[in-house]
Protein backbone atom coordinates (compact mmCIF):
# COMPACT_ATOMS: atom_id res chain seq x y z
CA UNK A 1 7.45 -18.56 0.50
CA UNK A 2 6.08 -19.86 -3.03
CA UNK A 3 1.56 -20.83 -2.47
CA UNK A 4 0.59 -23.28 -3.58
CA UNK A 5 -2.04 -22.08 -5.42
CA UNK A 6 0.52 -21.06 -7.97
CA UNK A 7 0.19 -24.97 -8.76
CA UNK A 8 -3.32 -24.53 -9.92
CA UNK A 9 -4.14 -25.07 -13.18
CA UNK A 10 -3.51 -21.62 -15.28
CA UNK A 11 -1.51 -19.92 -12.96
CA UNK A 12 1.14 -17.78 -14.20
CA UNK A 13 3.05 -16.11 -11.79
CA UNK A 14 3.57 -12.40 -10.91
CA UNK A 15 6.82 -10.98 -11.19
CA UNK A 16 9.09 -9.30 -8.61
CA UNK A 17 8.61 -9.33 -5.21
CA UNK A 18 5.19 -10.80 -5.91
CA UNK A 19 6.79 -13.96 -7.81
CA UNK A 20 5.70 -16.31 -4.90
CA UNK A 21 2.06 -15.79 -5.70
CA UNK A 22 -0.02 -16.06 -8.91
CA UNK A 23 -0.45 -12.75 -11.16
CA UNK A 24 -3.12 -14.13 -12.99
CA UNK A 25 -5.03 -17.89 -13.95
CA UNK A 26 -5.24 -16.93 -17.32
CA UNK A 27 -8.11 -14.12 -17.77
CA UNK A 28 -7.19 -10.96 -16.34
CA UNK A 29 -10.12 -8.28 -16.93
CA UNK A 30 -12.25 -11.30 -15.95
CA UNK A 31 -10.47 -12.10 -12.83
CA UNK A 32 -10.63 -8.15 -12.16
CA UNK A 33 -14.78 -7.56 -13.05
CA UNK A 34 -15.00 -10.54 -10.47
CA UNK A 35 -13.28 -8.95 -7.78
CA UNK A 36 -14.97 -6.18 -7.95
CA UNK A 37 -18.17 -7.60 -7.57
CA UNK A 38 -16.89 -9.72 -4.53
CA UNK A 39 -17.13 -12.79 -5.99
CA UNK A 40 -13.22 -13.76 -6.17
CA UNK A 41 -10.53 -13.90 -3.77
CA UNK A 42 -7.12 -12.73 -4.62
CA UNK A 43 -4.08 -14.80 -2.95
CA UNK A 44 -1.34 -12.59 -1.51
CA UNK A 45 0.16 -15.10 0.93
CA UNK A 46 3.36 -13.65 -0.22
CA UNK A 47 2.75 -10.86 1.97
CA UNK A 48 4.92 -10.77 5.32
CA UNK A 49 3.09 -11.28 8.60
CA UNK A 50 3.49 -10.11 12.32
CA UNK A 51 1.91 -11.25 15.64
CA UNK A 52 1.89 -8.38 18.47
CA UNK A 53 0.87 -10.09 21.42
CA UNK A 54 0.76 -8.81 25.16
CA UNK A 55 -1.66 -6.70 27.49
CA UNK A 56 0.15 -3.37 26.42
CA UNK A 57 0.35 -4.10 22.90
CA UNK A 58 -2.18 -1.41 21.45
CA UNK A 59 -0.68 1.61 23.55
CA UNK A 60 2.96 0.90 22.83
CA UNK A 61 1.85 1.14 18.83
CA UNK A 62 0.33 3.62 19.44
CA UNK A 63 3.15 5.59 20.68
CA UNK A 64 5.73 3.98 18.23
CA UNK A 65 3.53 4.26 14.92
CA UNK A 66 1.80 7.38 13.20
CA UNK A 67 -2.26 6.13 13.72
CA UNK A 68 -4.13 6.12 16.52
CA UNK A 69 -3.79 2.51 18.20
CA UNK A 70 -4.54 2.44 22.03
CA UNK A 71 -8.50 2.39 21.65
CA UNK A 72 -8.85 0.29 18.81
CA UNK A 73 -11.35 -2.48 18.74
CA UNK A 74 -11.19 -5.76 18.21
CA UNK A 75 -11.93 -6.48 14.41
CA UNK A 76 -11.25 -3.37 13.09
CA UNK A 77 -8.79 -3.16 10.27
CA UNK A 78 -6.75 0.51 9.53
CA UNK A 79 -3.31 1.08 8.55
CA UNK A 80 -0.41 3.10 10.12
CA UNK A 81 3.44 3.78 9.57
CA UNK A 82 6.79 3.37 11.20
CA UNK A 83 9.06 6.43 10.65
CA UNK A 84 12.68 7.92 10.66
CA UNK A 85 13.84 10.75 12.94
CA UNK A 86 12.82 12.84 9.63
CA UNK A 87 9.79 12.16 9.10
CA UNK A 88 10.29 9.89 6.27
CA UNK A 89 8.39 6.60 5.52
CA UNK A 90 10.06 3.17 7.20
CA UNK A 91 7.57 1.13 7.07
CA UNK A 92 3.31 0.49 6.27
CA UNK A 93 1.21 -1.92 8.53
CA UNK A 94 -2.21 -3.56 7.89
CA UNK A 95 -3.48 -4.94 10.93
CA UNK A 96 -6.24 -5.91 13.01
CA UNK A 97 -6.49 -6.89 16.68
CA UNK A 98 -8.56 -9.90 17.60
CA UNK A 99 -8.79 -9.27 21.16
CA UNK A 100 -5.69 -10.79 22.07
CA UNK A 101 -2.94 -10.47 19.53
CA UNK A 102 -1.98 -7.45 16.76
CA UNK A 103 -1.78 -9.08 13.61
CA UNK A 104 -0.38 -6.89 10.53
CA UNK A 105 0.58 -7.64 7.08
CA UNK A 106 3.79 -5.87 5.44
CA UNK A 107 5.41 -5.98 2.10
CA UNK A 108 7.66 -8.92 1.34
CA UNK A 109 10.95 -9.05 2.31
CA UNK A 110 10.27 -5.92 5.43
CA UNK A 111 8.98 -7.91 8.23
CA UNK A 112 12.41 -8.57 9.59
CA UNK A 113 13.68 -5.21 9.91
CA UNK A 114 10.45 -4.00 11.51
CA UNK A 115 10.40 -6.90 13.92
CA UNK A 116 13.89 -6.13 14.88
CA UNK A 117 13.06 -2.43 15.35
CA UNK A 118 9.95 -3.22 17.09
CA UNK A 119 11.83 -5.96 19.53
CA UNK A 120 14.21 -2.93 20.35
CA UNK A 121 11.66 -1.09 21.57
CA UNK A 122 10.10 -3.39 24.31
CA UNK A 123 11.69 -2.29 26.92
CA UNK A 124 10.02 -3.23 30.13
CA UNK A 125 6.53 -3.02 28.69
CA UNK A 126 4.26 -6.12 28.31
CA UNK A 127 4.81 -6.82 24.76
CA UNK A 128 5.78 -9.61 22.59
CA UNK A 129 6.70 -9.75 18.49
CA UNK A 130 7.22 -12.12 16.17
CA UNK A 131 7.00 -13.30 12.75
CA UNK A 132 3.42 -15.15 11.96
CA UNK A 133 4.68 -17.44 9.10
CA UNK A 134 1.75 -20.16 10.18
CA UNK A 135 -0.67 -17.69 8.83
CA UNK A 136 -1.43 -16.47 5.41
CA UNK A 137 -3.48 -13.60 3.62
CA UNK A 138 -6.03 -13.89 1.38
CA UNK A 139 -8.00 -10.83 -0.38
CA UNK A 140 -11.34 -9.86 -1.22
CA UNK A 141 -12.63 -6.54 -2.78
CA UNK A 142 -13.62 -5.66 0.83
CA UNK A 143 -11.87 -7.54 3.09
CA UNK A 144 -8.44 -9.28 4.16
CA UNK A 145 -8.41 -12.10 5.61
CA UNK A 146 -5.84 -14.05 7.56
CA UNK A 147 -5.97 -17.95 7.14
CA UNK A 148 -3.68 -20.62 8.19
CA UNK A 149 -1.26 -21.29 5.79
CA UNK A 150 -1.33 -24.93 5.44
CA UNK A 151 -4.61 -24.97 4.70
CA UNK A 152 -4.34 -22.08 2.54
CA UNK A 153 -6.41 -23.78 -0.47
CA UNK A 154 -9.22 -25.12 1.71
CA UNK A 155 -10.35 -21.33 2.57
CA UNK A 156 -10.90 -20.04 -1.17
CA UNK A 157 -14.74 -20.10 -0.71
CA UNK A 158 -15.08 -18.65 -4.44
CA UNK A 159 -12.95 -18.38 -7.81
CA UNK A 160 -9.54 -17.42 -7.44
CA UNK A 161 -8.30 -13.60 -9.08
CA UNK A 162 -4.66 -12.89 -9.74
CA UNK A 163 -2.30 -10.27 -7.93
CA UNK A 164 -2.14 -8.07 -11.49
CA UNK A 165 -6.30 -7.86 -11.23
CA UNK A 166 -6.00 -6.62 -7.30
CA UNK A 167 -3.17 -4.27 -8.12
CA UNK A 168 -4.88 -3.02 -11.35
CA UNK A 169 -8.08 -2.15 -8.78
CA UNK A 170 -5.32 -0.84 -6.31
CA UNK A 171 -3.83 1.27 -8.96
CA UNK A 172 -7.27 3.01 -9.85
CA UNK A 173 -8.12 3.34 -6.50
CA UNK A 174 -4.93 5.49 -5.88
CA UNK A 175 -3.73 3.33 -2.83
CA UNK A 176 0.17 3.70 -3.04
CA UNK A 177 2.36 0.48 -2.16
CA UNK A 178 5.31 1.01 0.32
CA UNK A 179 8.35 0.63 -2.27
CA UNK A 180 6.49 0.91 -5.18
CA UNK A 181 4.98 4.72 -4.58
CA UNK A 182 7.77 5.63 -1.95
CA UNK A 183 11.66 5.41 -1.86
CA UNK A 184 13.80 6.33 0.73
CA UNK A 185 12.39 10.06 0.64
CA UNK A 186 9.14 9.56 1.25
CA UNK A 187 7.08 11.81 3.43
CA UNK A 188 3.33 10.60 4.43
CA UNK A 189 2.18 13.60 2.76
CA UNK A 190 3.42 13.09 -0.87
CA UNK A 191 0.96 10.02 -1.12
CA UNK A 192 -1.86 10.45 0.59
CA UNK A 193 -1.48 8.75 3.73
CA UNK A 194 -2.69 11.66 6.04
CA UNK A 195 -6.16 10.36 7.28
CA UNK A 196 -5.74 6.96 5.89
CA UNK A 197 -2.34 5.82 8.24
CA UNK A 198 -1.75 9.09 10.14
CA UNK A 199 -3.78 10.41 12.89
CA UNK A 200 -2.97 14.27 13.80
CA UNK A 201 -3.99 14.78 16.86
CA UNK A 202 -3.18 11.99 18.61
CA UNK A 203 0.36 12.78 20.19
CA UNK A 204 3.74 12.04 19.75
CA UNK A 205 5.93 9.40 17.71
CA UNK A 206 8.78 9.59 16.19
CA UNK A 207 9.01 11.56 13.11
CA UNK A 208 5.21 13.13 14.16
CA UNK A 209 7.32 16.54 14.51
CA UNK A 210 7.70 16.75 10.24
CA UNK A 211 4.16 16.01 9.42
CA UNK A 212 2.73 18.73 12.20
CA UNK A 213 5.52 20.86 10.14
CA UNK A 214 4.44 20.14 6.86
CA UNK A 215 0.80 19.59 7.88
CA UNK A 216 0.97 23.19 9.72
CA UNK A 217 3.60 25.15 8.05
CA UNK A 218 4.12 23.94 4.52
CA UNK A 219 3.48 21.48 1.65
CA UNK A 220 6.02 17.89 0.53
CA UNK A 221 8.19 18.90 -1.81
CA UNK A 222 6.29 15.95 -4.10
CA UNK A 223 2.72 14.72 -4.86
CA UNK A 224 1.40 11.22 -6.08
CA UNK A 225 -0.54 11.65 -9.42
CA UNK A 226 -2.71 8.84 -11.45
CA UNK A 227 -1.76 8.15 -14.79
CA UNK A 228 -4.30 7.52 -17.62
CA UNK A 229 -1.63 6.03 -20.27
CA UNK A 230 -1.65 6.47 -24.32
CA UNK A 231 -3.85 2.51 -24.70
CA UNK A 232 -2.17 2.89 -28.20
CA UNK A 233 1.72 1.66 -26.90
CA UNK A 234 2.20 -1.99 -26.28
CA UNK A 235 4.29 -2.10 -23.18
CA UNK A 236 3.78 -0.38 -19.71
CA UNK A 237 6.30 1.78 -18.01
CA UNK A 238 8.50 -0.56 -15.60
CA UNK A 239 8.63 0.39 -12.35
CA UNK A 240 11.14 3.48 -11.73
CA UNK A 241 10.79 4.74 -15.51
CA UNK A 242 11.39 8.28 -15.47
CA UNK A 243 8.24 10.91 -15.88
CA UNK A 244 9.20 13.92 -18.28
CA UNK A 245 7.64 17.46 -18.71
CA UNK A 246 8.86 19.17 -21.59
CA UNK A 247 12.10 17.29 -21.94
CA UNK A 248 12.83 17.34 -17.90
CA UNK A 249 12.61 14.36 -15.65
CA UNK A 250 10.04 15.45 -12.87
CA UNK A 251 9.47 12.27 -11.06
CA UNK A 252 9.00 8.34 -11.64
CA UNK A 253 6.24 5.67 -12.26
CA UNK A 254 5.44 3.66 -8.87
CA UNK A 255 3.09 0.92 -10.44
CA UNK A 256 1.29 0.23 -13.83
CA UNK A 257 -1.48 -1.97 -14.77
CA UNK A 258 -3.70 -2.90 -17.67
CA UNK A 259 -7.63 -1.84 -16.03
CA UNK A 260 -10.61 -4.17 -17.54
CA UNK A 261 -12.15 0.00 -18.24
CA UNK A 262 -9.32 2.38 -17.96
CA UNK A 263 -6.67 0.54 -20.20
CA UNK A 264 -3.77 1.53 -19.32
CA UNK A 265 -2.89 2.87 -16.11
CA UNK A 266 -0.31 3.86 -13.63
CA UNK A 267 0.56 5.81 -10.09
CA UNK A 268 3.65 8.19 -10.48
CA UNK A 269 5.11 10.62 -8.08
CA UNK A 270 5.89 14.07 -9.39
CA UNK A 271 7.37 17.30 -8.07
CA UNK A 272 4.74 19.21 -6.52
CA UNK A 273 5.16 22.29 -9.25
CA UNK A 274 4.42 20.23 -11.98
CA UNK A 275 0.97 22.34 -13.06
CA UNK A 276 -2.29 19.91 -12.41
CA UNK A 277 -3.21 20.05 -16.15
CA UNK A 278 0.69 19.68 -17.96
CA UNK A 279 0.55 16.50 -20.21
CA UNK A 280 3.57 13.82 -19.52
CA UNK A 281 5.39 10.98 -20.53
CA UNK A 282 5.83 8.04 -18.50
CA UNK A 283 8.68 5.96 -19.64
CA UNK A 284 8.12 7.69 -23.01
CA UNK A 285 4.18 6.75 -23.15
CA UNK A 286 2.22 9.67 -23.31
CA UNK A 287 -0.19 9.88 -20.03
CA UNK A 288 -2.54 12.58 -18.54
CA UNK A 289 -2.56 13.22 -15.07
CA UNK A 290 -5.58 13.12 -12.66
CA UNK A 291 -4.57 14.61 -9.22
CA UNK A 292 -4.65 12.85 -6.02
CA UNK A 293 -2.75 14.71 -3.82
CA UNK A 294 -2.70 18.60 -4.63
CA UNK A 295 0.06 20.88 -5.35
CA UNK A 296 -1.18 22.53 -1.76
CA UNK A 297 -1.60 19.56 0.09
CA UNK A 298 -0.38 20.61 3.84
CA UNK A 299 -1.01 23.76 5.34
CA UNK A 300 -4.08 22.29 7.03
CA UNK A 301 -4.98 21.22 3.27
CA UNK A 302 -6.70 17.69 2.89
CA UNK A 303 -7.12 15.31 0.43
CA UNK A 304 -10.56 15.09 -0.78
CA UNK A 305 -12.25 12.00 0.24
CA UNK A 306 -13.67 11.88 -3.20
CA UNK A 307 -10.25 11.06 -4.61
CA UNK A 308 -10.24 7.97 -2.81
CA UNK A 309 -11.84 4.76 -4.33
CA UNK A 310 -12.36 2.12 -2.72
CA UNK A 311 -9.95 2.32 0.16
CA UNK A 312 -10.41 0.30 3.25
């Protein structure tokens, strides 16, 4: 659904499956200095949204999804995942109950499959889904927020910041994006979702028996890296471009982004024997790596909070 906003004076807009929302109003290390400082709001009403309603709403996510649902408070924003049989990445959910309905933001174009799979799984249970297209999601530095989307414009508040600023933030602060980090393959483990949209301890859900594996027993056969980029090359590595190591394709750029500090930047996911310290090309630009999940992530090995900016 195309905002609005993308009306506004100076808006140019993103491409892909953002191209329904602004990428930037015409100063993008600007746009991203004031988001980080909380003083700009970022509008990603092209984001897909759900409404959970029903008295058994939080305990039947709980036992469908990988994070620990059934006791969460009202207000309280975290993330968790729908997965296969095998483990292997579905879907990612940010959501928030307000005391009387789940709401949860997905990536465009995945809201339909995951209501469908979700409406399957009623059963008998006091539970309701459906899509919350009246509604619309605006960004902070801090904080989502969901607004109603005909009056979309009339909640701004402060200066408006582009998509490319908040993914150039969510680049450095090594948050993957569901399509964009993962592919059909994906395991939780490969990009850092243990802790952040997995609880391990809380019981069963499907595909919970491959991360206690992995988690217990053994490490993902890949691991998401950050990319500092050669600042010297004009163009960024599309999405999908192939990483090298010595001539050998060892995995493939998720997302790039120009960074008001950095330069140029990017998240890639490589195979997890690719040594820590080997120097790469990403789509043939020359890029060091800085590790965010290690090559012995699992076996009761964590990701170090430190590695983590900024994550909500």
């Amino acid at each position: 659904m195309r905002s609005p906003l993308l009306d506004l004076p100076g808006a140019v807009a993103a491409d892909g499956p953002d191209a329904d929302v602004a990428g930037h109003y015409g100063d993008l290390f600007a746009e991203q200095r004031a988001l980080l400082k909380d003083e700009a709001v970022v509008d990603r009403s092209n984001r897909e949204i759900i409404r959970v309603t029903g008295a058994d709403r939080l305990k039947w996510l709980n036992d469908l999804t990988s994070q620990k649902l059934d006791d969460l408070a009202p207000g309280v924003w975290t993330q968790t995942l729908v997965l296969d049989l095998q483990g292997r990445v579905e879907h990612h959910l940010t959501l928030v109950d307000d005391g009387s309905a789940v709401l949860a933001h997905v990536d465009p174009g995945t809201s339909a499959a995951l209501i469908d799979y979700l409406d399957r799984m009623r059963f008998m249970l006091r539970v309701e889904v459906s899509a919350a297209d009246d509604l619309a999601l605006l960004s902070t530095a801090t904080e989502d927020l969901f607004v109603p989307r005909a009056e979309l414009a009339e909640h701004l508040g402060r200066p408006l910041a582009g998509l490319w600023a908040y993914e150039a933030l969510r680049i450095e602060g090594h948050r993957p994006r569901l399509g964009f980090e993962t592919d059909h393959k994906t395991i939780p483990h490969e990009v850092g979702w243990i802790g952040v949209a997995v609880h391990l301890t809380k019981g069963c859900y499907r595909g919970q028996e491959t991360v206690a594996r992995v988690h217990n027993l053994g490490h993902p056969p890949r691991r998401l890296v950050f990319l500092h980029l050669d600042g010297s090359v004009d163009t960024l590595p599309p999405h999908g471009a192939p990483v090298t190591y010595d001539g050998v394709q060892v995995g493939t750029v998720g997302s790039a982004a120009r960074h008001h500090e950095f330069g140029p930047i990017a998240l890639a996911v490589v195979k997890r024997t690719v040594p820590v310290d080997a120097p790469l090309l990403a789509g043939g630009v020359a890029a060091a790596q800085e590790v965010i999940v290690p090559p012995d992530a699992g076996r009761n090995v964590s990701i170090d909070p430190a590695l983590r900016r900024r994550i909500k």
